[in-house]
PDB file of N, CA and C in Angstrom:
ATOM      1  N   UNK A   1       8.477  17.462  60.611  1.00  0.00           N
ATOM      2  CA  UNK A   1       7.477  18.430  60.997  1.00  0.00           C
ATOM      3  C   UNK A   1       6.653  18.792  59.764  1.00  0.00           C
ATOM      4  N   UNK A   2       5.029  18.625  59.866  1.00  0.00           N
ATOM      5  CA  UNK A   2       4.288  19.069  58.553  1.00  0.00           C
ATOM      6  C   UNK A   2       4.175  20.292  58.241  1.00  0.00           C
ATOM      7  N   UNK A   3       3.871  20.859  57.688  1.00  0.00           N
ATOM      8  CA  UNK A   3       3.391  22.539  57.262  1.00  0.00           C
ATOM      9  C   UNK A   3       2.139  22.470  57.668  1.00  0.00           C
ATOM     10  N   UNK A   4       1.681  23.708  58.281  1.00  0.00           N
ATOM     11  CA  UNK A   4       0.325  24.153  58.544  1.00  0.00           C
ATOM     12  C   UNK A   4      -0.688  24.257  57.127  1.00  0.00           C
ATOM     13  N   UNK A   5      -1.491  23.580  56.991  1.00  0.00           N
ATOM     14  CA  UNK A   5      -2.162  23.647  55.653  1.00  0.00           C
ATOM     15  C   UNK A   5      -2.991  24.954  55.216  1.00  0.00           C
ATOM     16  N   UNK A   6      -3.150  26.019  56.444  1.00  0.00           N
ATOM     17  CA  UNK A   6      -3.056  27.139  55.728  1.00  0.00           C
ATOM     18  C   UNK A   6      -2.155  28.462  55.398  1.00  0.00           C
ATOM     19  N   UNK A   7      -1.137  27.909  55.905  1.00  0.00           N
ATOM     20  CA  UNK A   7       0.293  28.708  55.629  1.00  0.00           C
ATOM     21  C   UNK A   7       0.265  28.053  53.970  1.00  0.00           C
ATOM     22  N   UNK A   8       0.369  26.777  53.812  1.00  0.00           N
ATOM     23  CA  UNK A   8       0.647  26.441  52.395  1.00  0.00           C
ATOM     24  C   UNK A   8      -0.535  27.034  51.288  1.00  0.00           C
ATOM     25  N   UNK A   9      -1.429  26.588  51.580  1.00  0.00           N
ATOM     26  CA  UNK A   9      -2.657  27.774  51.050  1.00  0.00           C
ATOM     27  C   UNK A   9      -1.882  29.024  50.665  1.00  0.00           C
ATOM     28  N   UNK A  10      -1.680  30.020  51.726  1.00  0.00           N
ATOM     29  CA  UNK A  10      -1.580  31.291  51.541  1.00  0.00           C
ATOM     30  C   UNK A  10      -0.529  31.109  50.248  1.00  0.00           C
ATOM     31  N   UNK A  11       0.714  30.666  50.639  1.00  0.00           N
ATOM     32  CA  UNK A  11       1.922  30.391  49.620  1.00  0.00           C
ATOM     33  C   UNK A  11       1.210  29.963  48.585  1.00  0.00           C
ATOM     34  N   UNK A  12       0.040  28.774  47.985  1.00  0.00           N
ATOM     35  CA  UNK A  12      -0.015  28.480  46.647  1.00  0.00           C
ATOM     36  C   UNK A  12      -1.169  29.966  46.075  1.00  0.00           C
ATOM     37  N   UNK A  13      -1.683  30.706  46.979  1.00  0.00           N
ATOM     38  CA  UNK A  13      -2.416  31.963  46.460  1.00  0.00           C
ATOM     39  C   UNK A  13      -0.963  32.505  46.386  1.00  0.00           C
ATOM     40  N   UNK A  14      -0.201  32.878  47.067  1.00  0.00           N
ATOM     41  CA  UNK A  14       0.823  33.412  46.459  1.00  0.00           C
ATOM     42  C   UNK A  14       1.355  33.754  44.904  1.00  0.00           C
ATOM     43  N   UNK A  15       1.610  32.483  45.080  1.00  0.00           N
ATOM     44  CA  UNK A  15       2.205  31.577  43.826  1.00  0.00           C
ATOM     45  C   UNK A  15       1.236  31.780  42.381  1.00  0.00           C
ATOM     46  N   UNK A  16       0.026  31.685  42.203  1.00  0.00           N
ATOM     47  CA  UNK A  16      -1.209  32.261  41.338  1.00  0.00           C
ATOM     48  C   UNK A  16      -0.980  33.347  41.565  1.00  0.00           C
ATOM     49  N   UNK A  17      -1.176  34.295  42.443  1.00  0.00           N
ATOM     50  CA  UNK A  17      -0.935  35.946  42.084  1.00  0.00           C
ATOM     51  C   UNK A  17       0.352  36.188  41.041  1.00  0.00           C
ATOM     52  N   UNK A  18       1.462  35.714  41.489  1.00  0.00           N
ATOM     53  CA  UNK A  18       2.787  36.102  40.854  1.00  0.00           C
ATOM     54  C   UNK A  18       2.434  35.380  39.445  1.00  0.00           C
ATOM     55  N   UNK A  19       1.776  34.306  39.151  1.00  0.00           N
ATOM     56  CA  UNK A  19       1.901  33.705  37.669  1.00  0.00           C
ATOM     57  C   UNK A  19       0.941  34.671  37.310  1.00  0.00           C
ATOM     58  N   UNK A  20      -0.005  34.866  37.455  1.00  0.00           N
ATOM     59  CA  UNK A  20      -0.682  36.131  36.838  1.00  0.00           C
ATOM     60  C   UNK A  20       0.038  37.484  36.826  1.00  0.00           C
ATOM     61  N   UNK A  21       0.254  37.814  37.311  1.00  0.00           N
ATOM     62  CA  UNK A  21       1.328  39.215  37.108  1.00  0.00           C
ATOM     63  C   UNK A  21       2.515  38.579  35.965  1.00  0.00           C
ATOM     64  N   UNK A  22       3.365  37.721  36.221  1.00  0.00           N
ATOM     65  CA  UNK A  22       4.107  37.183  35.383  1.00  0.00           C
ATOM     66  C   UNK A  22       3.485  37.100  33.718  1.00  0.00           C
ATOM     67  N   UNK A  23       2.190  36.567  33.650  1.00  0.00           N
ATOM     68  CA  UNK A  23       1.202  36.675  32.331  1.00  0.00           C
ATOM     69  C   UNK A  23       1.276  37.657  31.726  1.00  0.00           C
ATOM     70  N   UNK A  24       0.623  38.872  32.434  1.00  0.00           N
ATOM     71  CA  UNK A  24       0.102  39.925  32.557  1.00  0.00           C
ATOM     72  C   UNK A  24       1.543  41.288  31.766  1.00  0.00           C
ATOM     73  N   UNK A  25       3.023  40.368  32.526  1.00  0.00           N
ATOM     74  CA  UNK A  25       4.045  41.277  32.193  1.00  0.00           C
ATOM     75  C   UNK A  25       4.584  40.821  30.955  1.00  0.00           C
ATOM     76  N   UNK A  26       4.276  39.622  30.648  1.00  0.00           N
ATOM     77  CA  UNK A  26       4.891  38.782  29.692  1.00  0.00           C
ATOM     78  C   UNK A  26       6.272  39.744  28.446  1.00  0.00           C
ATOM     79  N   UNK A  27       6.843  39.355  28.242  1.00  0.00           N
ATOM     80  CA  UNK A  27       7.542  40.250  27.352  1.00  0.00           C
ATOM     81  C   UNK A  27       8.190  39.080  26.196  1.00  0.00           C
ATOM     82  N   UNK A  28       7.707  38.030  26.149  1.00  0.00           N
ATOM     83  CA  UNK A  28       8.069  37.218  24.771  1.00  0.00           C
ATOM     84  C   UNK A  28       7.459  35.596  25.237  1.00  0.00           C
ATOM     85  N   UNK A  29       7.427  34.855  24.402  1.00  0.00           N
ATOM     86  CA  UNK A  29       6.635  33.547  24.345  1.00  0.00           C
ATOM     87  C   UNK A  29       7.763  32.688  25.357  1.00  0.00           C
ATOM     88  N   UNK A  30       8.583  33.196  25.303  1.00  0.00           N
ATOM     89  CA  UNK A  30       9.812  32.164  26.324  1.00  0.00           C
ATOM     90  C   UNK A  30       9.885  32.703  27.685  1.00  0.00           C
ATOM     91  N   UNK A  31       9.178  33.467  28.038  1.00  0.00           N
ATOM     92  CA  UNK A  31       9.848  34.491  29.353  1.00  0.00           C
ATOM     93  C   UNK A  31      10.056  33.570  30.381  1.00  0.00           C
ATOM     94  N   UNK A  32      11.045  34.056  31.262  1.00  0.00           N
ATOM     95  CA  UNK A  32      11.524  33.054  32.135  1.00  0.00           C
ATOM     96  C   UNK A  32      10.663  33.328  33.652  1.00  0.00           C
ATOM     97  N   UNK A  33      10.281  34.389  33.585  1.00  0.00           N
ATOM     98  CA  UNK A  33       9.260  34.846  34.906  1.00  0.00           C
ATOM     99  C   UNK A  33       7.966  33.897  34.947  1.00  0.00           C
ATOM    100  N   UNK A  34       7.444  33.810  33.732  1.00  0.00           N
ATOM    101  CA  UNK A  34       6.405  33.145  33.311  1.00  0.00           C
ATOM    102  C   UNK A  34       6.464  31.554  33.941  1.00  0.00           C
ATOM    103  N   UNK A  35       7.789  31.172  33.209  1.00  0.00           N
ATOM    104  CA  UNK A  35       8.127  29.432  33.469  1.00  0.00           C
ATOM    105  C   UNK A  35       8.456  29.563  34.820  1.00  0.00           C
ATOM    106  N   UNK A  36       9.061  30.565  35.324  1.00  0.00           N
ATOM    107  CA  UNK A  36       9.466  30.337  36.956  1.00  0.00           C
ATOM    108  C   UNK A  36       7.748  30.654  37.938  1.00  0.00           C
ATOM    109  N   UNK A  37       7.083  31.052  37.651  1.00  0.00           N
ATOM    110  CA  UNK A  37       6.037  31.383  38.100  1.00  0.00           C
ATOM    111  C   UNK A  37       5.373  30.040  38.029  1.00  0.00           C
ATOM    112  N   UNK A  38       4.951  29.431  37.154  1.00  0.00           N
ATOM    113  CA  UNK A  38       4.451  28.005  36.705  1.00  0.00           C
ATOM    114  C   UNK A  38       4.789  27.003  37.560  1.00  0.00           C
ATOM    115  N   UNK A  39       6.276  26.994  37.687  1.00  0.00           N
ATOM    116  CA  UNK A  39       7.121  25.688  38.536  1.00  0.00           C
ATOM    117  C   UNK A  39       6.383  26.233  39.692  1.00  0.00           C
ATOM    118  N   UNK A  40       6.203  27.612  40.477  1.00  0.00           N
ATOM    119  CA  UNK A  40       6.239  27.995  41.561  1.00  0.00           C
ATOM    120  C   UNK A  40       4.754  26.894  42.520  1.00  0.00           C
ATOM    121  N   UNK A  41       3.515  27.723  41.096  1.00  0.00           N
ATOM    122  CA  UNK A  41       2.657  26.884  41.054  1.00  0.00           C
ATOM    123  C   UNK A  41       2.324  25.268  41.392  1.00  0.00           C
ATOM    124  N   UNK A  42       3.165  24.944  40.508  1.00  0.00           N
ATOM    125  CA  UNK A  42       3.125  23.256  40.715  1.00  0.00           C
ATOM    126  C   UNK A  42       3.848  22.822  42.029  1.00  0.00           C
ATOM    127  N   UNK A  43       4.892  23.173  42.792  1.00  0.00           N
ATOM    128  CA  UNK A  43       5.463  23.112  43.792  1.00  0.00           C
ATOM    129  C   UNK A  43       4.751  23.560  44.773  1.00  0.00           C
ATOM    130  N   UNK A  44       4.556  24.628  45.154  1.00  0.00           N
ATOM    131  CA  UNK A  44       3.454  25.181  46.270  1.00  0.00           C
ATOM    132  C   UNK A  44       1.932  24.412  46.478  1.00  0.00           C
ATOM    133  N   UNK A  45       1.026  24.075  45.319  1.00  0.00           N
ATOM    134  CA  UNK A  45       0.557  23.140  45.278  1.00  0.00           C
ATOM    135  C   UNK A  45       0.455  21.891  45.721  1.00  0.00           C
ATOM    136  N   UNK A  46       1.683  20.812  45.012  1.00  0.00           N
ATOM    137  CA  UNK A  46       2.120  19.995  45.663  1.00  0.00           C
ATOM    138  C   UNK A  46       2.089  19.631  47.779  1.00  0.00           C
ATOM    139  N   UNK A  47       2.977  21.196  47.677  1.00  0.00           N
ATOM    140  CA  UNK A  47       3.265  21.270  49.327  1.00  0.00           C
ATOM    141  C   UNK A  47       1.659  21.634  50.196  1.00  0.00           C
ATOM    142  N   UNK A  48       0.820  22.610  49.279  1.00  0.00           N
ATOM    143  CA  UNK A  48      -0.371  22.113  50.164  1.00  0.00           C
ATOM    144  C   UNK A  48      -1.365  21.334  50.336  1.00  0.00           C
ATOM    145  N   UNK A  49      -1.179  19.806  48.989  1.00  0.00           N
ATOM    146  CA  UNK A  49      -1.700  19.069  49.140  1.00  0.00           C
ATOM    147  C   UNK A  49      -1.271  18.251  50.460  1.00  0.00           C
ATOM    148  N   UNK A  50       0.110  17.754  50.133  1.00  0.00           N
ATOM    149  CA  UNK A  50       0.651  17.157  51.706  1.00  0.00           C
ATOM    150  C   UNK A  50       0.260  18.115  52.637  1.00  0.00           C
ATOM    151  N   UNK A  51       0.471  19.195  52.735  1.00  0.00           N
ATOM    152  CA  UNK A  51      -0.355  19.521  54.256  1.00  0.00           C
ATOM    153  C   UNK A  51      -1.410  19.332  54.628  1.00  0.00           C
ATOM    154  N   UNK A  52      -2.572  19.630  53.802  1.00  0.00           N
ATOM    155  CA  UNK A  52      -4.044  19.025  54.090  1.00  0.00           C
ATOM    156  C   UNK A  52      -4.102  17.661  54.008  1.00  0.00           C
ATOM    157  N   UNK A  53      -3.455  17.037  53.321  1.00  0.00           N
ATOM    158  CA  UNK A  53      -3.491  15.070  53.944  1.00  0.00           C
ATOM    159  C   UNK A  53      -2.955  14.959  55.018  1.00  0.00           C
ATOM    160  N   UNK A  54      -1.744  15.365  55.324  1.00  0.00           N
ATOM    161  CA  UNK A  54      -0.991  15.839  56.620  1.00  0.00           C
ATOM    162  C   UNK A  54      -1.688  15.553  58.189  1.00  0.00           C
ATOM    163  N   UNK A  55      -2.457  17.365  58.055  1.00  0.00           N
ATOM    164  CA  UNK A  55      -3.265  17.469  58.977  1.00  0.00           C
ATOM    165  C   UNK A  55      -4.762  16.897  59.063  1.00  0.00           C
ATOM    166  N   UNK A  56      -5.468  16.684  58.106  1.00  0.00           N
ATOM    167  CA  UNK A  56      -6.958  16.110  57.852  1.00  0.00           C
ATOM    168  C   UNK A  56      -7.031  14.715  57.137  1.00  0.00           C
ATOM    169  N   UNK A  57      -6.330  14.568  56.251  1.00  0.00           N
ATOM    170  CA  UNK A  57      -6.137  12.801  55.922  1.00  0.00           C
ATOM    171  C   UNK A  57      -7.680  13.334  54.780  1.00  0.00           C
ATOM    172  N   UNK A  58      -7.221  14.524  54.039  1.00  0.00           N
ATOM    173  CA  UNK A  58      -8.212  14.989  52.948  1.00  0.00           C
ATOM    174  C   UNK A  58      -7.291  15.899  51.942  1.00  0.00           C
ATOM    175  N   UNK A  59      -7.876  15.191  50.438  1.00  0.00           N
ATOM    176  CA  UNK A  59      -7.032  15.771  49.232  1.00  0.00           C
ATOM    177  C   UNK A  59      -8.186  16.868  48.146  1.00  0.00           C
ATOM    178  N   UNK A  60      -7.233  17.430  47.581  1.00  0.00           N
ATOM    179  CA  UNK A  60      -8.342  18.364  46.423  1.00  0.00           C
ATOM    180  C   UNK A  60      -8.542  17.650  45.315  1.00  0.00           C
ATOM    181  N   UNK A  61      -9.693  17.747  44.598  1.00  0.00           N
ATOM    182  CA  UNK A  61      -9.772  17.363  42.924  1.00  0.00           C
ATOM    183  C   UNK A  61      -8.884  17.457  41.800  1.00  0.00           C
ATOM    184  N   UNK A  62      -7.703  18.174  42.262  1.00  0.00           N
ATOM    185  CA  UNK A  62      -6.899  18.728  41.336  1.00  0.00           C
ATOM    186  C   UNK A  62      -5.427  17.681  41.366  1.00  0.00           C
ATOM    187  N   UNK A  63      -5.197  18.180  39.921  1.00  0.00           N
ATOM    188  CA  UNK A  63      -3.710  17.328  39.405  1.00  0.00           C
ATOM    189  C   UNK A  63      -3.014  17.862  38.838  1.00  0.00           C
ATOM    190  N   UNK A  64      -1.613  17.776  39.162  1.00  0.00           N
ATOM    191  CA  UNK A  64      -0.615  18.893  38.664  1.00  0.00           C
ATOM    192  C   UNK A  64       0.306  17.843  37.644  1.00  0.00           C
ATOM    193  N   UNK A  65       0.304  18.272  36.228  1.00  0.00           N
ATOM    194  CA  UNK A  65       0.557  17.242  34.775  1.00  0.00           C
ATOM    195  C   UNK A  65       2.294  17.408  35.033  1.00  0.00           C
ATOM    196  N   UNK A  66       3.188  16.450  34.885  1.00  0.00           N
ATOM    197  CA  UNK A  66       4.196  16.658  34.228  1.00  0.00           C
ATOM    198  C   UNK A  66       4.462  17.416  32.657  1.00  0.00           C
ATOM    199  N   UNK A  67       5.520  18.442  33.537  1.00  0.00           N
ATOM    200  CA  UNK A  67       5.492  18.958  31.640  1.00  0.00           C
ATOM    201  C   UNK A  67       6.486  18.227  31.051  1.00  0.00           C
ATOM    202  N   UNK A  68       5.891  17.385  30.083  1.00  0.00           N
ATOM    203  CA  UNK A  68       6.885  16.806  28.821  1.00  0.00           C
ATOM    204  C   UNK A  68       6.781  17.491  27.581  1.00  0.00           C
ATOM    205  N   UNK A  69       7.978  18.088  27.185  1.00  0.00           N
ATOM    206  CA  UNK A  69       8.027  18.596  25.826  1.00  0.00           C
ATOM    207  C   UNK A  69       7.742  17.847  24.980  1.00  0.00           C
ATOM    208  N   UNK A  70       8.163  16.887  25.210  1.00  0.00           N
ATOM    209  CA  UNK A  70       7.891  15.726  23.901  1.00  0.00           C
ATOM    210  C   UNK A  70       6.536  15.417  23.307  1.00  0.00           C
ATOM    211  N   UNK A  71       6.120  15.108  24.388  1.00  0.00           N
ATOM    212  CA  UNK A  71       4.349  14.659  24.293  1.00  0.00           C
ATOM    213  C   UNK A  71       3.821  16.036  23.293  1.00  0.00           C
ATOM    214  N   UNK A  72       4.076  17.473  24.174  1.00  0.00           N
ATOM    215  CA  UNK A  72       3.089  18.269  23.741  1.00  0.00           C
ATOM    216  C   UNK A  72       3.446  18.429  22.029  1.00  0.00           C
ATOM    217  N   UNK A  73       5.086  18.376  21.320  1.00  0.00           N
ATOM    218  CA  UNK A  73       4.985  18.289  20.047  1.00  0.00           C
ATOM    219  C   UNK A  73       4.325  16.704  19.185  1.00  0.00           C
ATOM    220  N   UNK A  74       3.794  15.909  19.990  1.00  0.00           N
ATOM    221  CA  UNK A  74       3.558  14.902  19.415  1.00  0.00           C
ATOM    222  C   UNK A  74       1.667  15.348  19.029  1.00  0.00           C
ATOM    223  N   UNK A  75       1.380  15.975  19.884  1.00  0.00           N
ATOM    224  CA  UNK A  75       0.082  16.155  20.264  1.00  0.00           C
ATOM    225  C   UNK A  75      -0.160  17.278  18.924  1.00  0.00           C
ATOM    226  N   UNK A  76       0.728  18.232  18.795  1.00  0.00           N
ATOM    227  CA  UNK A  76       0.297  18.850  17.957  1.00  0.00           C
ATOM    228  C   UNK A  76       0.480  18.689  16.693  1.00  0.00           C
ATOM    229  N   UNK A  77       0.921  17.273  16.408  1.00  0.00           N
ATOM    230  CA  UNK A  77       0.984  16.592  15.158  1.00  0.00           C
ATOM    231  C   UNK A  77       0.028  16.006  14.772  1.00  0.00           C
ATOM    232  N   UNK A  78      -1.066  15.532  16.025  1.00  0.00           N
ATOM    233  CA  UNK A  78      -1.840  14.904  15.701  1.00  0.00           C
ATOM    234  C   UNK A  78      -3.432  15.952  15.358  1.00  0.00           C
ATOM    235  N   UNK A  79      -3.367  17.033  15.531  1.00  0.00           N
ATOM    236  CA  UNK A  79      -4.047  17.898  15.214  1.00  0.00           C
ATOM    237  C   UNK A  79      -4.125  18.174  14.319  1.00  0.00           C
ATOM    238  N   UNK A  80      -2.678  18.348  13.951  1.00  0.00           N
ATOM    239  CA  UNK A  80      -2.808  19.129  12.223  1.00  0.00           C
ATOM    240  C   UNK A  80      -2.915  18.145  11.215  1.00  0.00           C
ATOM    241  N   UNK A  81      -2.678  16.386  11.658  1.00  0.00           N
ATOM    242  CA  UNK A  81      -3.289  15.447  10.664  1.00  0.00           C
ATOM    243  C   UNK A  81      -5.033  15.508  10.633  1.00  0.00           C
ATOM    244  N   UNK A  82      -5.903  15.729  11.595  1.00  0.00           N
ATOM    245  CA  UNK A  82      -6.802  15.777  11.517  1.00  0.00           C
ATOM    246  C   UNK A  82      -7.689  17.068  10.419  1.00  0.00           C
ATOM    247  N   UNK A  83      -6.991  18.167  10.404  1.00  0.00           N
ATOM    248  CA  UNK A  83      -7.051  19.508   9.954  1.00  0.00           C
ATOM    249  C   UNK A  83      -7.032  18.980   8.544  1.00  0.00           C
ATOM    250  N   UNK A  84      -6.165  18.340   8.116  1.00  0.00           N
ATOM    251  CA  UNK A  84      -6.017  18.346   6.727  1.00  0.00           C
ATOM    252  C   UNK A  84      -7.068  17.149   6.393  1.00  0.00           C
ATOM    253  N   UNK A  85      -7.503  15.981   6.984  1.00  0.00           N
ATOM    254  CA  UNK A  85      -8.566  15.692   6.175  1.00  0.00           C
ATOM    255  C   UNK A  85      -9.739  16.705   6.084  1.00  0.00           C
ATOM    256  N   UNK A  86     -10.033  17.463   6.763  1.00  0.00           N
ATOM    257  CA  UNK A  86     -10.990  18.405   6.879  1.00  0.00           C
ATOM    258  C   UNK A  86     -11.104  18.859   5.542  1.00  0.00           C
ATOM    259  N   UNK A  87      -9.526  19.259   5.307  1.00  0.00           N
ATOM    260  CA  UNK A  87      -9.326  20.112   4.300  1.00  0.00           C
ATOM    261  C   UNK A  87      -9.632  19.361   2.812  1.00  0.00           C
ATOM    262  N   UNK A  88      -9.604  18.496   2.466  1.00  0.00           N
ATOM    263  CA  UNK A  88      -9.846  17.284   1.158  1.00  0.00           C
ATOM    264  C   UNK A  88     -10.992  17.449   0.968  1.00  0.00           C
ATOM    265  N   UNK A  89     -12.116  17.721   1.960  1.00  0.00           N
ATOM    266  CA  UNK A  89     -13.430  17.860   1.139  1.00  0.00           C
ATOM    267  C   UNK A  89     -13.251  19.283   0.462  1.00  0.00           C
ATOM    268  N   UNK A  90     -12.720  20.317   1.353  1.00  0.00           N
ATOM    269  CA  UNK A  90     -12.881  21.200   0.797  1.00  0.00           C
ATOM    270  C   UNK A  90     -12.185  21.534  -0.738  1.00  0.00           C
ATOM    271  N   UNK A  91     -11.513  20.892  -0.740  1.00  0.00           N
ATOM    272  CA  UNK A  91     -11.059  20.812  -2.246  1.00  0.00           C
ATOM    273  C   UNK A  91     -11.703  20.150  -3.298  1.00  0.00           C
ATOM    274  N   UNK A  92     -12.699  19.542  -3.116  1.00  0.00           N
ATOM    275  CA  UNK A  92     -13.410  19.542  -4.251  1.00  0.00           C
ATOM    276  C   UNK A  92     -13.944  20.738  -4.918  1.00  0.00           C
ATOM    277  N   UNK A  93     -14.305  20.587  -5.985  1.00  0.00           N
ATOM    278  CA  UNK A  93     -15.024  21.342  -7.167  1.00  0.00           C
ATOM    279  C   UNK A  93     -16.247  21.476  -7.042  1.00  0.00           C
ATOM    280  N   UNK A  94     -17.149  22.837  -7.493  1.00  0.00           N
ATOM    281  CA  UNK A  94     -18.536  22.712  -7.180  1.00  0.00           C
ATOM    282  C   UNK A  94     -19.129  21.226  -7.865  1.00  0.00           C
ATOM    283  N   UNK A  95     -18.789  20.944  -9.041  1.00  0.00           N
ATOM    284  CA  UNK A  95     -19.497  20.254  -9.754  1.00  0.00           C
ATOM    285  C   UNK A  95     -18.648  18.617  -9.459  1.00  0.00           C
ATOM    286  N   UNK A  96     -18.252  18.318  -8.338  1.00  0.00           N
ATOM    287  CA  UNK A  96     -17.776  16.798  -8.040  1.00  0.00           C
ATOM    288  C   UNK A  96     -18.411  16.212  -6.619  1.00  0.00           C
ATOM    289  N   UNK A  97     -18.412  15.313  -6.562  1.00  0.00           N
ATOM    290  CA  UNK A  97     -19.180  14.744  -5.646  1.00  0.00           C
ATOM    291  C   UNK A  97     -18.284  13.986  -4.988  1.00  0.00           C
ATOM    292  N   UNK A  98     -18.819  13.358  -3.694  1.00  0.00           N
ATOM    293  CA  UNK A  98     -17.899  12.380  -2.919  1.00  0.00           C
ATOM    294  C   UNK A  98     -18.260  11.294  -3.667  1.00  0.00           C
ATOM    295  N   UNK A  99     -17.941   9.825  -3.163  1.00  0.00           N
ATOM    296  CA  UNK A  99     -18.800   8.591  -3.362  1.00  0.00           C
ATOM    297  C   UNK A  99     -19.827   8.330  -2.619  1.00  0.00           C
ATOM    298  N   UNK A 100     -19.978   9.055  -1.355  1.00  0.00           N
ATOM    299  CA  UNK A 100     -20.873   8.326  -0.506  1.00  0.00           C
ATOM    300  C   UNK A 100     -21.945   9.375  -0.582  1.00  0.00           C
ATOM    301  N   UNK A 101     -21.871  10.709  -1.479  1.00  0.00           N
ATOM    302  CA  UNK A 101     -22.534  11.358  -2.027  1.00  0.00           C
ATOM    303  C   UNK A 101     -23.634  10.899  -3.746  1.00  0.00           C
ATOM    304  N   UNK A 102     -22.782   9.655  -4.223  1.00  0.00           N
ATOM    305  CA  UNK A 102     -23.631   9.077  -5.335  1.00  0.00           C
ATOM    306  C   UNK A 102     -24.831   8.253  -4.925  1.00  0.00           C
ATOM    307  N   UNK A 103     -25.839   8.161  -6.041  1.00  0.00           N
ATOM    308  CA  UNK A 103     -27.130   7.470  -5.442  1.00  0.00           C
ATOM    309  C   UNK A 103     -27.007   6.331  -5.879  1.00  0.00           C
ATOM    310  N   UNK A 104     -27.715   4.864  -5.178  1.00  0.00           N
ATOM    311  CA  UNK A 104     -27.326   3.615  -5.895  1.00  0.00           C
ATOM    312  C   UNK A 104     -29.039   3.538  -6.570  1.00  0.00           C
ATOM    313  N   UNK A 105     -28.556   3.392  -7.956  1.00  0.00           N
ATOM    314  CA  UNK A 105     -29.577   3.365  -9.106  1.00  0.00           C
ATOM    315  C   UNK A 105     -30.734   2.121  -8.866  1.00  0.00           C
ATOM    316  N   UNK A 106     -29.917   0.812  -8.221  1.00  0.00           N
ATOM    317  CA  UNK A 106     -30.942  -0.133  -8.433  1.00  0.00           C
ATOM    318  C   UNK A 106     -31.304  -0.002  -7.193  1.00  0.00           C
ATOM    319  N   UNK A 107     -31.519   0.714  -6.384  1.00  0.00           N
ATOM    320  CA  UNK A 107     -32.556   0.949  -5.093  1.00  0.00           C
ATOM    321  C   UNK A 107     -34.443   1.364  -6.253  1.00  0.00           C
ATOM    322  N   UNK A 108     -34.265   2.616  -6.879  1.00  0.00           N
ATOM    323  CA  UNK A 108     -35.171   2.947  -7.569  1.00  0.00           C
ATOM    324  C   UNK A 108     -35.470   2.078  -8.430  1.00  0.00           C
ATOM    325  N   UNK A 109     -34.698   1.448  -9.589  1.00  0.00           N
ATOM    326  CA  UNK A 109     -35.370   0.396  -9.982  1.00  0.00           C
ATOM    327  C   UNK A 109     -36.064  -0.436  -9.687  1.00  0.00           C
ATOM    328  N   UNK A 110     -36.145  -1.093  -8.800  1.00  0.00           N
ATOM    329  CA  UNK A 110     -36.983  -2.057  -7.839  1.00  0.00           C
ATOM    330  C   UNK A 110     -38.433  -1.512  -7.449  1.00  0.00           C
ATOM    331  N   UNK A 111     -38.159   0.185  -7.090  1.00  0.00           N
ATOM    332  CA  UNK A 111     -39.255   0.447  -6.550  1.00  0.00           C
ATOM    333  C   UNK A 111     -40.476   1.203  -7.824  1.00  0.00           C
ATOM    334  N   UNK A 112     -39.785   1.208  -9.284  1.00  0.00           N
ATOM    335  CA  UNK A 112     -39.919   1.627 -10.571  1.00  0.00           C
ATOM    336  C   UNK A 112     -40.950   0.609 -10.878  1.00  0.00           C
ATOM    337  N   UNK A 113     -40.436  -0.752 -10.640  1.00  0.00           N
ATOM    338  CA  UNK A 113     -41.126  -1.594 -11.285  1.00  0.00           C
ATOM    339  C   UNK A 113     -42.335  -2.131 -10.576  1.00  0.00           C
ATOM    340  N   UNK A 114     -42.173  -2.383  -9.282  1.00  0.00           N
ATOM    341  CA  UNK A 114     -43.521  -2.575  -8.664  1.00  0.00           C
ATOM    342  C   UNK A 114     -44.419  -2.094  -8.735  1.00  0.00           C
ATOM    343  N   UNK A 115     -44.277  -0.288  -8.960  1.00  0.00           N
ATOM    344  CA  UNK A 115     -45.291   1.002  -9.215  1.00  0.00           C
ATOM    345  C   UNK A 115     -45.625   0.663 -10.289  1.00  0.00           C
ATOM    346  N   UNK A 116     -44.910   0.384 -11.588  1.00  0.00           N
ATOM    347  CA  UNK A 116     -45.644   0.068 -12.595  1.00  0.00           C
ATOM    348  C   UNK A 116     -46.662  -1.077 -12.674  1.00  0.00           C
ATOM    349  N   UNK A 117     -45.747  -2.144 -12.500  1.00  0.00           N
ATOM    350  CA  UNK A 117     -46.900  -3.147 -12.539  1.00  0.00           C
ATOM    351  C   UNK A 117     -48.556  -2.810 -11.503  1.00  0.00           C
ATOM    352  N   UNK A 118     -48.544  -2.338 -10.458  1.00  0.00           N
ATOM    353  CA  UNK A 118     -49.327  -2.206  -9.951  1.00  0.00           C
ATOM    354  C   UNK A 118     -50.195  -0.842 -10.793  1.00  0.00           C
ATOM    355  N   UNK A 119     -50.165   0.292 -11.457  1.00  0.00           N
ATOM    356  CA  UNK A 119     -50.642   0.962 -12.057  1.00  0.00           C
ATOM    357  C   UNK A 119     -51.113   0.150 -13.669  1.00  0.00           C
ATOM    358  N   UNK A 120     -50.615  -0.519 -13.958  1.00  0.00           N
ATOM    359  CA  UNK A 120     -50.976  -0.990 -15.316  1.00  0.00           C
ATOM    360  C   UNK A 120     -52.111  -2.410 -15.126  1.00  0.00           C
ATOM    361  N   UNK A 121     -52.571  -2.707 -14.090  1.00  0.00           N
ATOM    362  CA  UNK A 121     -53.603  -3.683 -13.821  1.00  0.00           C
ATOM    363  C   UNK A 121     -54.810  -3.000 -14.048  1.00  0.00           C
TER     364      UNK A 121
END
């Protein structure tokens, strides 16, 4: 037997009200209301996508991510490698330059000498 796809509706508004209140009450970075509110989310969700394919053979734009711990500390490794090249320019000295900040000398030479010769005729 399917679920009525707006009974599941009501339940995934449910489910968003309570994770917001859950936010809202938060009482430390681990709270368990919070993570139980979240799952609630992704589950209720889930259940009213199958109901609207169910009954209409029609889905929403939306995608509910597996949470992998793993990934998300990998991810934030790769951030803070980026951060620190940032940081290398900033450690230069007023008075040092990059390389790709130096000028290449024999560009002007070339254009030194044509000006001359052409002024000294």
């Amino acid at each position: 037997m399917s679920t009525d796809p707006r009974a599941a509706l009501q339940t995934l508004v449910n489910a968003l009200e309570e994770h917001l209140a859950a936010a809202a009450n938060r009482r430390s970075d681990d709270d368990p209301s919070v993570d139980g509110a979240y799952v609630a989310i992704a589950n209720s969700f889930e259940a009213y996508e199958e109901a609207l394919y169910d009954a209409y053979d029609e889905v929403t734009p939306l995608t509910v991510f597996a949470d992998d711990d793993s990934d998300e500390d990998d991810d934030d490794l790769d951030y803070e490698d980026d951060d620190d090249e940032d940081d290398d320019d900033d450690l230069l000295e007023d008075n040092e330059m990059l390389d790709e900040d130096l000028v290449d000398e024999d560009d002007y030479d070339d254009d030194d000498s044509a000006e001359g010769s052409s002024t000294r005729r």
